[in-house]
C-alpha atoms as a PDB file:
ATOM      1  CA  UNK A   1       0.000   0.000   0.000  1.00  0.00           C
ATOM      2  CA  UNK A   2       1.364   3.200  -0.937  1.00  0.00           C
ATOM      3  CA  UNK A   3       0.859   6.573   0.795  1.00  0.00           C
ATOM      4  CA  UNK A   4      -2.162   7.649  -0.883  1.00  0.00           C
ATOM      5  CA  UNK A   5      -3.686   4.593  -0.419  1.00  0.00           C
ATOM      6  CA  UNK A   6      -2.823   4.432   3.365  1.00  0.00           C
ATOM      7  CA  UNK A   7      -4.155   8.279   3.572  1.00  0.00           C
ATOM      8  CA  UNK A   8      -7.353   7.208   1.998  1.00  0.00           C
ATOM      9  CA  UNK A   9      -7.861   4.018   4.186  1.00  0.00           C
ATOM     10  CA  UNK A  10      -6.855   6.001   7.318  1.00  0.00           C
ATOM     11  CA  UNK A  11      -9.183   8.882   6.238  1.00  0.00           C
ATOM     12  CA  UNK A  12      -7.040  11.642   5.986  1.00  0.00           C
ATOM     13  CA  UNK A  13      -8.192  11.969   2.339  1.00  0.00           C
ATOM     14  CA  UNK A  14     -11.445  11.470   1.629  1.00  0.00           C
ATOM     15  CA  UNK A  15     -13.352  11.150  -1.865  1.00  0.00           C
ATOM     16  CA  UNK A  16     -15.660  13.949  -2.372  1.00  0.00           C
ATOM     17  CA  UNK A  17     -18.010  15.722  -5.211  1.00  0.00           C
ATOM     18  CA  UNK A  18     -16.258  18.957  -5.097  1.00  0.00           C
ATOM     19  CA  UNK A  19     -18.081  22.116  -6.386  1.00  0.00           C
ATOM     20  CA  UNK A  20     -16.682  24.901  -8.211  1.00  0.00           C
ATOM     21  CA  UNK A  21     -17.711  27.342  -5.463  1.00  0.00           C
ATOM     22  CA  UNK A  22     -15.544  24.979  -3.005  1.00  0.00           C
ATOM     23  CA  UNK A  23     -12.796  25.522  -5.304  1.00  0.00           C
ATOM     24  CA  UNK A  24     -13.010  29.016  -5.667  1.00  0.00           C
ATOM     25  CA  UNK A  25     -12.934  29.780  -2.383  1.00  0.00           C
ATOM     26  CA  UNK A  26     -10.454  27.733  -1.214  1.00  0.00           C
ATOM     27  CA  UNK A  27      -8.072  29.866  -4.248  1.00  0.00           C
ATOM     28  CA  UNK A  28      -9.380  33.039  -2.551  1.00  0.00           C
ATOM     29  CA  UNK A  29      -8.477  32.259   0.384  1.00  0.00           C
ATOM     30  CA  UNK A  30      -4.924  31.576  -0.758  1.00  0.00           C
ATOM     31  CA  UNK A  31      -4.530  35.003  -2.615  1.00  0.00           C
ATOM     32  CA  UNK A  32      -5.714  36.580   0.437  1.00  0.00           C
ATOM     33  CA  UNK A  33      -3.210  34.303   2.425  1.00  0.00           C
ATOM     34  CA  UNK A  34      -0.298  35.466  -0.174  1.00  0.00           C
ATOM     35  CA  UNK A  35      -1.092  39.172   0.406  1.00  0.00           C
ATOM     36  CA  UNK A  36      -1.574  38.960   4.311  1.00  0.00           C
ATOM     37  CA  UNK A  37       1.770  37.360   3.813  1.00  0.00           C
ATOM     38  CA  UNK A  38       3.598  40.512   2.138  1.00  0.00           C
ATOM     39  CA  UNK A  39       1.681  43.002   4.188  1.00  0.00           C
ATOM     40  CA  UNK A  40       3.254  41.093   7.503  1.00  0.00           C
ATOM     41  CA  UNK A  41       6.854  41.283   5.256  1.00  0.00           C
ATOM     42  CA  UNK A  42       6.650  44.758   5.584  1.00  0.00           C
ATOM     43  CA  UNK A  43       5.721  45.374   9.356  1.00  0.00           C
ATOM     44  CA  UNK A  44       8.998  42.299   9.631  1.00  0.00           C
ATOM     45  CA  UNK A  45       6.617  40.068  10.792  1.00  0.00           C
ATOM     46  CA  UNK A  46       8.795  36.852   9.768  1.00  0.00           C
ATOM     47  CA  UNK A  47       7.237  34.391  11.878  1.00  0.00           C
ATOM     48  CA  UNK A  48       3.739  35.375  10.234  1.00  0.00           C
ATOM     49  CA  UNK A  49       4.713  36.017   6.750  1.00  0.00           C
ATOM     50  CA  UNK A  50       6.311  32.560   6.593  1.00  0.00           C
ATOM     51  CA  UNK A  51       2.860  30.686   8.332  1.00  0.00           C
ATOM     52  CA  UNK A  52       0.887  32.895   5.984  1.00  0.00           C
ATOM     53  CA  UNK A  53       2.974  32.022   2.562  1.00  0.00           C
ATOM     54  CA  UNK A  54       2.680  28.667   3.551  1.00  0.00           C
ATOM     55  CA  UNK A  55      -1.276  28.828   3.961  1.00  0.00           C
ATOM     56  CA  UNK A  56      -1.730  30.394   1.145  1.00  0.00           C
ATOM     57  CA  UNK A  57      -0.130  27.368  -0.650  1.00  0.00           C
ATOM     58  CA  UNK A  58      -2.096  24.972   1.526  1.00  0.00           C
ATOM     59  CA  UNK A  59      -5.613  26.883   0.146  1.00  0.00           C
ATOM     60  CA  UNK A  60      -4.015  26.790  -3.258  1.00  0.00           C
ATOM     61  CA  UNK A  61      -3.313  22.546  -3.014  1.00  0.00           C
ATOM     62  CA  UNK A  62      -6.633  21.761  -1.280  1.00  0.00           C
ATOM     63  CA  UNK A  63      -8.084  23.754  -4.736  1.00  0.00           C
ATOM     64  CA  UNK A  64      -6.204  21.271  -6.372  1.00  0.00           C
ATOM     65  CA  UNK A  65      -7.043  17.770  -4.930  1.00  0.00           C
ATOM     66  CA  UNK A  66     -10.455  19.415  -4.123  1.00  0.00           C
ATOM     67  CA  UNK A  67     -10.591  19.433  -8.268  1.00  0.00           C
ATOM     68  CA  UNK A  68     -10.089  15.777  -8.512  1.00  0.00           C
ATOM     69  CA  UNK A  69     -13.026  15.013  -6.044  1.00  0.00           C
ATOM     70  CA  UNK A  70     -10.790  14.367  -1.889  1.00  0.00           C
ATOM     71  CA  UNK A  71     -10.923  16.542   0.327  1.00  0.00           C
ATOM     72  CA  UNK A  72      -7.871  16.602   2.944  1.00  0.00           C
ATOM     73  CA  UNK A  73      -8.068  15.878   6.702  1.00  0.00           C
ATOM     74  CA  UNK A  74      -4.456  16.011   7.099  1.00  0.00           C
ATOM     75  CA  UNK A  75      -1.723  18.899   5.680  1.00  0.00           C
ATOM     76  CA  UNK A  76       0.514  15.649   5.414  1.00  0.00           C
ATOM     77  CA  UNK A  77      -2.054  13.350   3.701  1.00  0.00           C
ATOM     78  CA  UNK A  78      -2.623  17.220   0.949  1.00  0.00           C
ATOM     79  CA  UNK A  79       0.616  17.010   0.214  1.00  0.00           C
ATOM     80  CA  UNK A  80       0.740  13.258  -0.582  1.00  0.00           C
ATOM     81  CA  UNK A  81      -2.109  13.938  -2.505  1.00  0.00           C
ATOM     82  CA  UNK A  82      -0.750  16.617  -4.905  1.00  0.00           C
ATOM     83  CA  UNK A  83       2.560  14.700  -5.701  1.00  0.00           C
ATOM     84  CA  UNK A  84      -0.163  11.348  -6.592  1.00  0.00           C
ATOM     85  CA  UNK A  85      -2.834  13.720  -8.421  1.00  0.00           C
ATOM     86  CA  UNK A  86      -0.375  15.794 -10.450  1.00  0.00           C
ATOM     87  CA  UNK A  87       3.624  14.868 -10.181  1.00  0.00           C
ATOM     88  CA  UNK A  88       2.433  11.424 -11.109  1.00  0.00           C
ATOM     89  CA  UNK A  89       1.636  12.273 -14.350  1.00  0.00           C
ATOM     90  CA  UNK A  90       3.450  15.027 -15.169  1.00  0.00           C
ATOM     91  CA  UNK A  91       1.383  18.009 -14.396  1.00  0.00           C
ATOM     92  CA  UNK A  92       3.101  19.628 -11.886  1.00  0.00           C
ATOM     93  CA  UNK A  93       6.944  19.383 -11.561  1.00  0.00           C
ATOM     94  CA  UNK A  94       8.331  17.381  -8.873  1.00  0.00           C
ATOM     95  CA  UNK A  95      10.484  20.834  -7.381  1.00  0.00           C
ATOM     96  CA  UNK A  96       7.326  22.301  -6.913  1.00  0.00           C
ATOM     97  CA  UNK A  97       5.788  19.532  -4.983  1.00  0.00           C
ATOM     98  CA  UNK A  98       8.680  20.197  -2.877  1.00  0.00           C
ATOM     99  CA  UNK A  99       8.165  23.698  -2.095  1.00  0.00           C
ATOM    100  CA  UNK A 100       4.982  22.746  -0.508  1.00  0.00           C
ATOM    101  CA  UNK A 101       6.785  20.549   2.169  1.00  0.00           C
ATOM    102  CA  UNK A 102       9.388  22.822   2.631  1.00  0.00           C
ATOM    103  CA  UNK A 103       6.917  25.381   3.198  1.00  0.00           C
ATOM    104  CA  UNK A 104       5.097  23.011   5.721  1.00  0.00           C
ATOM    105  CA  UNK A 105       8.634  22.689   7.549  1.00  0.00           C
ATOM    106  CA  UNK A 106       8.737  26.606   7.662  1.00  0.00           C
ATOM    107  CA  UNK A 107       5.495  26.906   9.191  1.00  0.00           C
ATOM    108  CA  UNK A 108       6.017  24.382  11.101  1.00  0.00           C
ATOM    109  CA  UNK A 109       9.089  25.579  12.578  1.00  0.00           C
ATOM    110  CA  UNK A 110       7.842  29.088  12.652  1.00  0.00           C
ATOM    111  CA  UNK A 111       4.949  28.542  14.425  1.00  0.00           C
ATOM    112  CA  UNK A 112       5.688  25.807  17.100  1.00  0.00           C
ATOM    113  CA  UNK A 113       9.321  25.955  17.285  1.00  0.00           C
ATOM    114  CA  UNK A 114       9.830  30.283  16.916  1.00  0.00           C
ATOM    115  CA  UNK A 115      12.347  29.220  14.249  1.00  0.00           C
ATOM    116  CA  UNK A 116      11.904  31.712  11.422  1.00  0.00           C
ATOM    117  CA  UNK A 117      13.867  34.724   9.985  1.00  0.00           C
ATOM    118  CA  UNK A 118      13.473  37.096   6.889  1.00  0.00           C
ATOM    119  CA  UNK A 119      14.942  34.794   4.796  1.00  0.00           C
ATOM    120  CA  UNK A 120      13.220  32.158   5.317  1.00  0.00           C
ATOM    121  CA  UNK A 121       9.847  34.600   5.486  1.00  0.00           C
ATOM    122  CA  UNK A 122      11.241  35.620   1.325  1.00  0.00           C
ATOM    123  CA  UNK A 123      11.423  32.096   0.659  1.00  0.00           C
ATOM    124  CA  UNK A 124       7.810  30.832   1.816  1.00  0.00           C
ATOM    125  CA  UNK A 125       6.644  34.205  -0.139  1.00  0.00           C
ATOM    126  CA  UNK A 126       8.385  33.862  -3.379  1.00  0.00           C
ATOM    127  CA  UNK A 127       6.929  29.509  -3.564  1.00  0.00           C
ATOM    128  CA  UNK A 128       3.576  30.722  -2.691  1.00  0.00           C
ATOM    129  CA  UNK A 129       3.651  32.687  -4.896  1.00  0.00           C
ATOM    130  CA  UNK A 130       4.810  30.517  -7.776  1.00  0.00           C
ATOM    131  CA  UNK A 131       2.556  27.538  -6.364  1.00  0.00           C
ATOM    132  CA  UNK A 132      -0.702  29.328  -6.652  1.00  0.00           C
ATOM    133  CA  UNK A 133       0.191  30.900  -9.759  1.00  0.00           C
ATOM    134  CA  UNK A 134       0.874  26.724 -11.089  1.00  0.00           C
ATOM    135  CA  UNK A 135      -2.079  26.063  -9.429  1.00  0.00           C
ATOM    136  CA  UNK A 136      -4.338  28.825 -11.366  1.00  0.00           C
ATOM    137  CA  UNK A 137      -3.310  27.383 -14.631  1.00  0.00           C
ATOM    138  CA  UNK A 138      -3.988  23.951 -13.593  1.00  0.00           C
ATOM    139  CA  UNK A 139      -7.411  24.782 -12.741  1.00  0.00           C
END
């Protein structure tokens, strides 16, 4: 069993009919996510930006698996999901995939470990950034 399969059976991802207005909302969320992101930039809120940037790619993949009918129950289980859905065949670029987790690690260590910095605030911003714009043309 691989790791999509073990997310589904453990229901962390769990097959859906997903509407467009779910989809929608879960993109505006992440452009709203991006910008909250670059406003807290610019007050050198690092620790924020960086949890922000990486929401805004969370909204951005549950868009994305949302599109091809799961809906997540676990930011591990989303990620899984995206590299199955569209790395797998070729959609989406395997580097891009990775953003997302390294994203997850920044927020992660951001928010529960107070591990964060302006560079590593930039770097959340700038994959965002280039993850929801991926993710716009893919839906």
């Amino acid at each position: 069993m691989n790791d999509f399969e073990r997310c589904i059976k453990e229901r962390h991802l769990i097959k859906i009919k997903a509407t467009s207005e779910m989809i929608e909302k879960e993109i505006t969320t992440a452009e709203y996510d991006l910008e909250r992101s670059k406003e807290s930039m610019k007050d050198e809120d690092y620790k924020w930006a960086s949890v922000q940037a990486y929401y805004s790619m969370f909204h951005a993949a549950k868009a994305l698996v949302l599109k091809k009918g799961y809906r997540e129950k676990s930011h591990y289980c989303l990620s899984i999901a995206v590299r199955e859905l569209y790395v797998k065949d070729g959609t989406m670029n395997d580097e891009l995939a990775d953003t997302l987790e390294l994203c997850m690690h920044l927020r992660h260590d951001a928010d529960y470990g107070l591990i964060y910095d302006k560079e590593s605030a930039d770097t959340a911003i700038h994959y965002a950034q280039q993850f929801l714009s991926k993710t716009k043309k893919l839906l």
